[in-house]
N, C-alpha and C. Protein backbone atom coordinates (compact mmCIF):
# COMPACT_ATOMS: atom_id res chain seq x y z
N UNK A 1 -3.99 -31.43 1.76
CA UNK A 1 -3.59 -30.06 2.02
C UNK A 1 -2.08 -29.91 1.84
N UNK A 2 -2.04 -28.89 1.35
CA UNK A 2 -0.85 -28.38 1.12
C UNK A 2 0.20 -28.48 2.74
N UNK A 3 1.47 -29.05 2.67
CA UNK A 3 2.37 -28.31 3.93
C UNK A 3 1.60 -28.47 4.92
N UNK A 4 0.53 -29.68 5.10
CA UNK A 4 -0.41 -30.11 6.14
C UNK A 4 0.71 -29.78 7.47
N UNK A 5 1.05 -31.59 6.94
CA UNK A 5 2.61 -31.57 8.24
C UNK A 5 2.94 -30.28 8.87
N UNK A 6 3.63 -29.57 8.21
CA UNK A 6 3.89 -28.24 8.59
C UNK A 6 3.38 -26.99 9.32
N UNK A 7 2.28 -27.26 9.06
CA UNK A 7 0.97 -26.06 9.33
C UNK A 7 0.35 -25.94 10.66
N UNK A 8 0.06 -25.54 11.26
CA UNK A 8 -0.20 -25.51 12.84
C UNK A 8 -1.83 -25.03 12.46
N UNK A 9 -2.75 -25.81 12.78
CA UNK A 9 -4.32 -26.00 12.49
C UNK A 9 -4.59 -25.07 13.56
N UNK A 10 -6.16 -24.41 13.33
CA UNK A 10 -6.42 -23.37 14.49
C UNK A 10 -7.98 -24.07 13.85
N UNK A 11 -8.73 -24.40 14.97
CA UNK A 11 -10.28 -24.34 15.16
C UNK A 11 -10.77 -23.64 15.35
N UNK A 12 -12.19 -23.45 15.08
CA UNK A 12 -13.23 -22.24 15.19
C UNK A 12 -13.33 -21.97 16.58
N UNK A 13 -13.47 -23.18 17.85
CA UNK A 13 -13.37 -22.48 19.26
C UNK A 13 -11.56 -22.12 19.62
N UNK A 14 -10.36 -22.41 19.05
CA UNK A 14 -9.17 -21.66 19.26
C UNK A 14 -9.39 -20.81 18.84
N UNK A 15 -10.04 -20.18 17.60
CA UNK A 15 -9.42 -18.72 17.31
C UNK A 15 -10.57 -18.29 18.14
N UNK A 16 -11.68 -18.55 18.59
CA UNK A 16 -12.53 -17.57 19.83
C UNK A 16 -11.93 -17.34 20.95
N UNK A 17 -11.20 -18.34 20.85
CA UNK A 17 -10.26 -18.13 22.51
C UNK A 17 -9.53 -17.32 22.45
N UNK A 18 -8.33 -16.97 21.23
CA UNK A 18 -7.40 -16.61 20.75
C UNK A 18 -7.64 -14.95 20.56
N UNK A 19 -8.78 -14.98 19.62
CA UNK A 19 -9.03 -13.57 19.04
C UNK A 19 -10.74 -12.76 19.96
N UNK A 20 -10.97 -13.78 20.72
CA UNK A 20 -11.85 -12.97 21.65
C UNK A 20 -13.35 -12.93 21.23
N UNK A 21 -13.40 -13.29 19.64
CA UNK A 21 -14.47 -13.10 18.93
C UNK A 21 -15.42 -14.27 19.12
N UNK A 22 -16.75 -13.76 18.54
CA UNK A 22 -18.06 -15.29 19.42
C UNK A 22 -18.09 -15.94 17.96
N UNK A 23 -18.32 -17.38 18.14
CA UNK A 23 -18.20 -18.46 16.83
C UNK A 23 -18.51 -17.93 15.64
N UNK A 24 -19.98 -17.35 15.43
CA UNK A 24 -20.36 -17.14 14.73
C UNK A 24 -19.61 -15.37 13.63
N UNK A 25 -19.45 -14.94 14.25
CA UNK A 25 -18.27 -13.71 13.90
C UNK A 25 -17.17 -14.14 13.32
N UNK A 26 -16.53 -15.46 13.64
CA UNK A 26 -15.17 -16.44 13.18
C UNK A 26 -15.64 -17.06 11.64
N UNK A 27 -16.99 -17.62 11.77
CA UNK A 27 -17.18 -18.04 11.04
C UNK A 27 -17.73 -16.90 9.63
N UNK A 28 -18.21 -16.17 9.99
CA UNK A 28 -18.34 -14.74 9.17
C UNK A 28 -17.03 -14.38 8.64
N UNK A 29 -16.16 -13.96 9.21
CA UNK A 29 -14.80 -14.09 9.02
C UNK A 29 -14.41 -15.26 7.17
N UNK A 30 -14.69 -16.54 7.62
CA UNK A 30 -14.42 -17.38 6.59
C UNK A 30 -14.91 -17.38 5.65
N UNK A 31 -16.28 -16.85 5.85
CA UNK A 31 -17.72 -16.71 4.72
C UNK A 31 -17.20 -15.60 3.90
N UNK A 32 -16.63 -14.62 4.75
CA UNK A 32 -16.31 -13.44 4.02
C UNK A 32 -14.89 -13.32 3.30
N UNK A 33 -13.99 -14.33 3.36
CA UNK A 33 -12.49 -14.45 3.23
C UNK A 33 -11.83 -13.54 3.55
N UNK A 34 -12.49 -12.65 5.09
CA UNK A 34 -10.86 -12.29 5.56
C UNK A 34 -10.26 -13.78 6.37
N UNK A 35 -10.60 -14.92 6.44
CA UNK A 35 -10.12 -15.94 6.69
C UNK A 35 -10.22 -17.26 5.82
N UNK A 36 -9.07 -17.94 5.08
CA UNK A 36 -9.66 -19.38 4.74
C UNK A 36 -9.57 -20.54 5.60
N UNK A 37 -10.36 -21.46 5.32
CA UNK A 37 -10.55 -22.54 6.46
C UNK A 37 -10.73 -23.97 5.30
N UNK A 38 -9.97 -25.10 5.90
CA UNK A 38 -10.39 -26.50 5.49
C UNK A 38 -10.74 -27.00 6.38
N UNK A 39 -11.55 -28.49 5.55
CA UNK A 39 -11.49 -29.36 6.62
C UNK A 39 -10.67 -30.39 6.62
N UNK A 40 -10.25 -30.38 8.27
CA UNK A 40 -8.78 -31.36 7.97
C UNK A 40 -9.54 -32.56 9.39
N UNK A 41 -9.63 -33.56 8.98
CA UNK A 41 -10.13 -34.76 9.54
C UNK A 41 -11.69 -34.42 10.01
N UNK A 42 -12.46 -33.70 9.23
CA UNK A 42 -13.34 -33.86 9.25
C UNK A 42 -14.21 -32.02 10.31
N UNK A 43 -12.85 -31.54 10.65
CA UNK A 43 -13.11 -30.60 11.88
C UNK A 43 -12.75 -29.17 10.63
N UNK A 44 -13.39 -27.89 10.62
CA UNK A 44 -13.20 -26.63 10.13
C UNK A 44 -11.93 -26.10 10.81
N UNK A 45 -10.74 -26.05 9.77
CA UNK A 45 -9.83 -25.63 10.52
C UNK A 45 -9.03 -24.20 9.70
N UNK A 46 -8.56 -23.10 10.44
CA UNK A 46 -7.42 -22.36 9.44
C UNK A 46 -6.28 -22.46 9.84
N UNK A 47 -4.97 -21.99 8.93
CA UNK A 47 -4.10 -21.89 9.48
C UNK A 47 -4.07 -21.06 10.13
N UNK A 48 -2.99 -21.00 11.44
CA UNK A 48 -2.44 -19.94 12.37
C UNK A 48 -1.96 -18.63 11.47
N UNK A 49 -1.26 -19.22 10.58
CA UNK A 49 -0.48 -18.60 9.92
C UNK A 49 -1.19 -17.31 9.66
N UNK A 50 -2.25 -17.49 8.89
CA UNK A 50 -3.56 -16.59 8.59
C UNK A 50 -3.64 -15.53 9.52
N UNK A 51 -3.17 -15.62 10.82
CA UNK A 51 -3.46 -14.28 12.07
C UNK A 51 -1.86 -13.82 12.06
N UNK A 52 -2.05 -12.47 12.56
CA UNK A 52 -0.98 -11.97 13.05
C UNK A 52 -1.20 -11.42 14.05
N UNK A 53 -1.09 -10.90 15.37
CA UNK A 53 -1.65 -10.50 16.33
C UNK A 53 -2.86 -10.74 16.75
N UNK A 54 -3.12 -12.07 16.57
CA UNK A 54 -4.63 -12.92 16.81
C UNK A 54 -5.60 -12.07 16.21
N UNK A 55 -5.45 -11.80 15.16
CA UNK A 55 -6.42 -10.87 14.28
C UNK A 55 -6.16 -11.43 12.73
N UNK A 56 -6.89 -11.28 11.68
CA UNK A 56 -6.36 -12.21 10.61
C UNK A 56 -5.54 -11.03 9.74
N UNK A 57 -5.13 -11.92 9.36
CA UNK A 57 -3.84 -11.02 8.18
C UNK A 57 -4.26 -10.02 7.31
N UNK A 58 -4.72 -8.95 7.30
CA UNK A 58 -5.82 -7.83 6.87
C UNK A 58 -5.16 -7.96 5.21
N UNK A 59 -3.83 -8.27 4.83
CA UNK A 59 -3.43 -8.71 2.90
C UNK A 59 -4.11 -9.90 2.55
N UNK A 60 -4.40 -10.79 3.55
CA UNK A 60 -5.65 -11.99 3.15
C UNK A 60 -6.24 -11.67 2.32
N UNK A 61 -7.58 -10.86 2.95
CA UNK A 61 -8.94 -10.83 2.70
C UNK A 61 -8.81 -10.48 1.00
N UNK A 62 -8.26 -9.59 0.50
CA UNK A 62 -7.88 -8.66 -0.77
C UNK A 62 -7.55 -10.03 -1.59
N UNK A 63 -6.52 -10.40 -1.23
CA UNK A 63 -6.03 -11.65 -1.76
C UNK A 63 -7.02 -12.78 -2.02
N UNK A 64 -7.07 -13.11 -1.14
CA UNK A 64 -8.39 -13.82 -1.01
C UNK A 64 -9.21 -13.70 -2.08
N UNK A 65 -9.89 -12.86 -2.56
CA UNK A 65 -11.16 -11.97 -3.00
C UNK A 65 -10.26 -12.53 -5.11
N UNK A 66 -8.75 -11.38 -4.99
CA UNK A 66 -8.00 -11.79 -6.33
C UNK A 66 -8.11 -13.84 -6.77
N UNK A 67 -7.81 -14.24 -5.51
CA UNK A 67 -7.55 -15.85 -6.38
C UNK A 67 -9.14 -16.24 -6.91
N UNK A 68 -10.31 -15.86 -5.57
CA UNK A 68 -12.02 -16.10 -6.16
C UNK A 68 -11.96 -15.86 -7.90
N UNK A 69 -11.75 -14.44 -7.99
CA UNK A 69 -11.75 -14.20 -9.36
C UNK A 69 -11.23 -14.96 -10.40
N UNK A 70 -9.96 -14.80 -10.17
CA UNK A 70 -9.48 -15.97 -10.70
C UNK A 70 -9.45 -17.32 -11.48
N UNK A 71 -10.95 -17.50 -10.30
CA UNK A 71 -11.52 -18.97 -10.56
C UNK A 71 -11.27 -20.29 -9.55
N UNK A 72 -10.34 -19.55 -8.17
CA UNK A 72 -10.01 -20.35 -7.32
C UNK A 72 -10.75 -21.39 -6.53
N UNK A 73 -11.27 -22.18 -6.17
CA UNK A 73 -11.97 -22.31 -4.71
C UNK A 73 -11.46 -21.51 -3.64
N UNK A 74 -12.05 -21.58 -2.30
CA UNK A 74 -11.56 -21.39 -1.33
C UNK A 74 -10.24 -22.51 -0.56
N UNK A 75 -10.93 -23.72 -1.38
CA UNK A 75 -9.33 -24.95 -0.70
C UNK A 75 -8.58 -24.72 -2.20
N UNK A 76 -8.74 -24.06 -2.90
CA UNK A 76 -7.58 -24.06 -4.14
C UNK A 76 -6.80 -22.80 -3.86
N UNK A 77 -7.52 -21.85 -3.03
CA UNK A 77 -6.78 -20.96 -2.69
C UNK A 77 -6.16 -20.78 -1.50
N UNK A 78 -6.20 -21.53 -0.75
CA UNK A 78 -5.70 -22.21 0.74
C UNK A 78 -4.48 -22.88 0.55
N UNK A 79 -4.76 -23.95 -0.81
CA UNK A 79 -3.53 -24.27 -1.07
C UNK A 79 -2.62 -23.92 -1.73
N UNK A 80 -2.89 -22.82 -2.77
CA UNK A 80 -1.80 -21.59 -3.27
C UNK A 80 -1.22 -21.10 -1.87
N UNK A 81 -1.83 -20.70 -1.21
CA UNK A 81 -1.12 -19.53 0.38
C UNK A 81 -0.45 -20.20 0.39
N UNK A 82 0.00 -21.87 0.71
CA UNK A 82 0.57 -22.34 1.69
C UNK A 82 1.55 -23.25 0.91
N UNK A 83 1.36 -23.29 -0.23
CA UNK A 83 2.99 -24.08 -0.90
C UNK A 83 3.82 -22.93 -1.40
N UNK A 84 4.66 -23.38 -1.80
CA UNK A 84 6.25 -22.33 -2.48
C UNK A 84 5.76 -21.81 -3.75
N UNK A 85 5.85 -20.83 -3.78
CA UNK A 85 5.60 -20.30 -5.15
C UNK A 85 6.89 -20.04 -5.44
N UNK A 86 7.40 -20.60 -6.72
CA UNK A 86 8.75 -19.99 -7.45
C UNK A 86 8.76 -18.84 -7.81
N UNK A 87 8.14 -18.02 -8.29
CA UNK A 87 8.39 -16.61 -8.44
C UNK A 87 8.19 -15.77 -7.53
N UNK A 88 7.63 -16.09 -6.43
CA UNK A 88 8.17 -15.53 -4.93
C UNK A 88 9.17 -15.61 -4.02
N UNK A 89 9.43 -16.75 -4.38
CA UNK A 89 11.27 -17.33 -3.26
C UNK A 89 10.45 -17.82 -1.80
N UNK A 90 9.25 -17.94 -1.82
CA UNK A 90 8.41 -18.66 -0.69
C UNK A 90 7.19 -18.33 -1.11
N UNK A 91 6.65 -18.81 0.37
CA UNK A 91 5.02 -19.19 0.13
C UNK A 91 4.57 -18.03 -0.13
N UNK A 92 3.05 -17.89 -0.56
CA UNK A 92 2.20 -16.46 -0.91
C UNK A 92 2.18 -15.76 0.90
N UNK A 93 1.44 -16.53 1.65
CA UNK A 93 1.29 -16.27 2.81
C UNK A 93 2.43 -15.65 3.65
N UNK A 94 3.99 -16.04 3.47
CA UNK A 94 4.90 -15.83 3.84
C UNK A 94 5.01 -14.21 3.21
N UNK A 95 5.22 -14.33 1.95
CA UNK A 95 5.19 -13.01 1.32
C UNK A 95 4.35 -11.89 2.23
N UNK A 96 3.00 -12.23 2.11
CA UNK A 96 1.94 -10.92 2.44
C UNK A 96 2.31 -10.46 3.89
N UNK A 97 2.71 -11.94 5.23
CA UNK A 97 3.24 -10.98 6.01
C UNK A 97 4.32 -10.20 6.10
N UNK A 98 5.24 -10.30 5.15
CA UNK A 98 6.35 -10.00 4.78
C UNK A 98 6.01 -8.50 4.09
N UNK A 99 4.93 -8.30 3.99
CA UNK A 99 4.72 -6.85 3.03
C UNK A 99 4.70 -6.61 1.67
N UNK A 100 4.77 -8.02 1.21
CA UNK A 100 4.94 -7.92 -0.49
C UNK A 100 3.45 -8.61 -1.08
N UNK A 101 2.60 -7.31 -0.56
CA UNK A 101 1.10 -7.65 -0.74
C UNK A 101 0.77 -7.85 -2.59
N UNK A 102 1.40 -5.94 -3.24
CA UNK A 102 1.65 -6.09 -4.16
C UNK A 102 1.65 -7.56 -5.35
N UNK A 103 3.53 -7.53 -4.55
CA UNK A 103 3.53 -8.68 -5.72
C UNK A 103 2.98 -10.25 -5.87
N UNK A 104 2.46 -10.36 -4.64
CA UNK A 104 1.48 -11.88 -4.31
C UNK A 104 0.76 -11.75 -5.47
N UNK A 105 -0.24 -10.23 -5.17
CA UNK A 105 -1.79 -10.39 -6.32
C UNK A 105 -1.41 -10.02 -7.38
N UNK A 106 0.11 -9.62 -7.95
CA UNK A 106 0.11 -9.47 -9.31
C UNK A 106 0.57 -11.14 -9.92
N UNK A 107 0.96 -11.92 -8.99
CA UNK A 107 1.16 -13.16 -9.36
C UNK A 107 -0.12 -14.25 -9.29
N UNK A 108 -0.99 -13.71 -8.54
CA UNK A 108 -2.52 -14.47 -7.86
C UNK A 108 -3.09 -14.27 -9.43
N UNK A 109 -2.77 -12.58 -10.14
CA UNK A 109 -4.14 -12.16 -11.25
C UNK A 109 -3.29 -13.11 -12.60
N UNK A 110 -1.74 -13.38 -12.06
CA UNK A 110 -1.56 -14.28 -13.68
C UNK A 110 -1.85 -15.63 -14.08
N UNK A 111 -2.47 -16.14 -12.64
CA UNK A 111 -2.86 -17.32 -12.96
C UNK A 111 -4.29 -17.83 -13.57
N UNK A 112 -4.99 -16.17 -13.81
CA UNK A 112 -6.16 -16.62 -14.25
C UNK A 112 -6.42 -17.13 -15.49
């Protein structure tokens, strides 16, 4: 994983704790990519990063949906969010909470 080190892991029972929601709704969530999730030692995990007000990052899901097309996986597109993109000046993820939903997916659609 990308920026493993770095990344602050959230489990399927933290974000129930976190966001209030029952497992299976969390996990709907991932199925549906308003959340991505790896597995990191064997356990389903997302980044924190992914929530903003213990709710997931609502420029995700969209995003999300652009890298699928693409041709992404879901861990190929987990690991785009979370390394440096040079033509952003940081990560994708950093960007979208940042408000530069825009220019993430016009950079997500050139990699197809």
């Amino acid at each position: 994983m990308t920026d493993a080190a770095e990344t602050t892991w959230l489990t399927v029972p933290d974000l129930v704790e976190l966001t209030g929601e029952s497992p299976s709704r969390i996990r709907r969530l991932i199925d549906d990519r308003h959340l991505l999730a790896a597995r990191v030692d064997g356990v389903l995990k997302v980044p924190s990063v992914f929530l903003r007000d213990d709710a997931p990052v609502p420029e995700l899901h969209g995003t999300a949906i652009v890298l699928a097309d693409a041709g992404f996986s879901d861990a190929e597109a987990l690991d785009w969010l979370l390394a440096e993109e040079d033509s952003l000046g940081t990560t994708p993820i950093a960007a979208l909470r940042a408000g530069r939903k825009s220019e993430v997916r016009r950079v997500a659609q050139a990699l197809a």
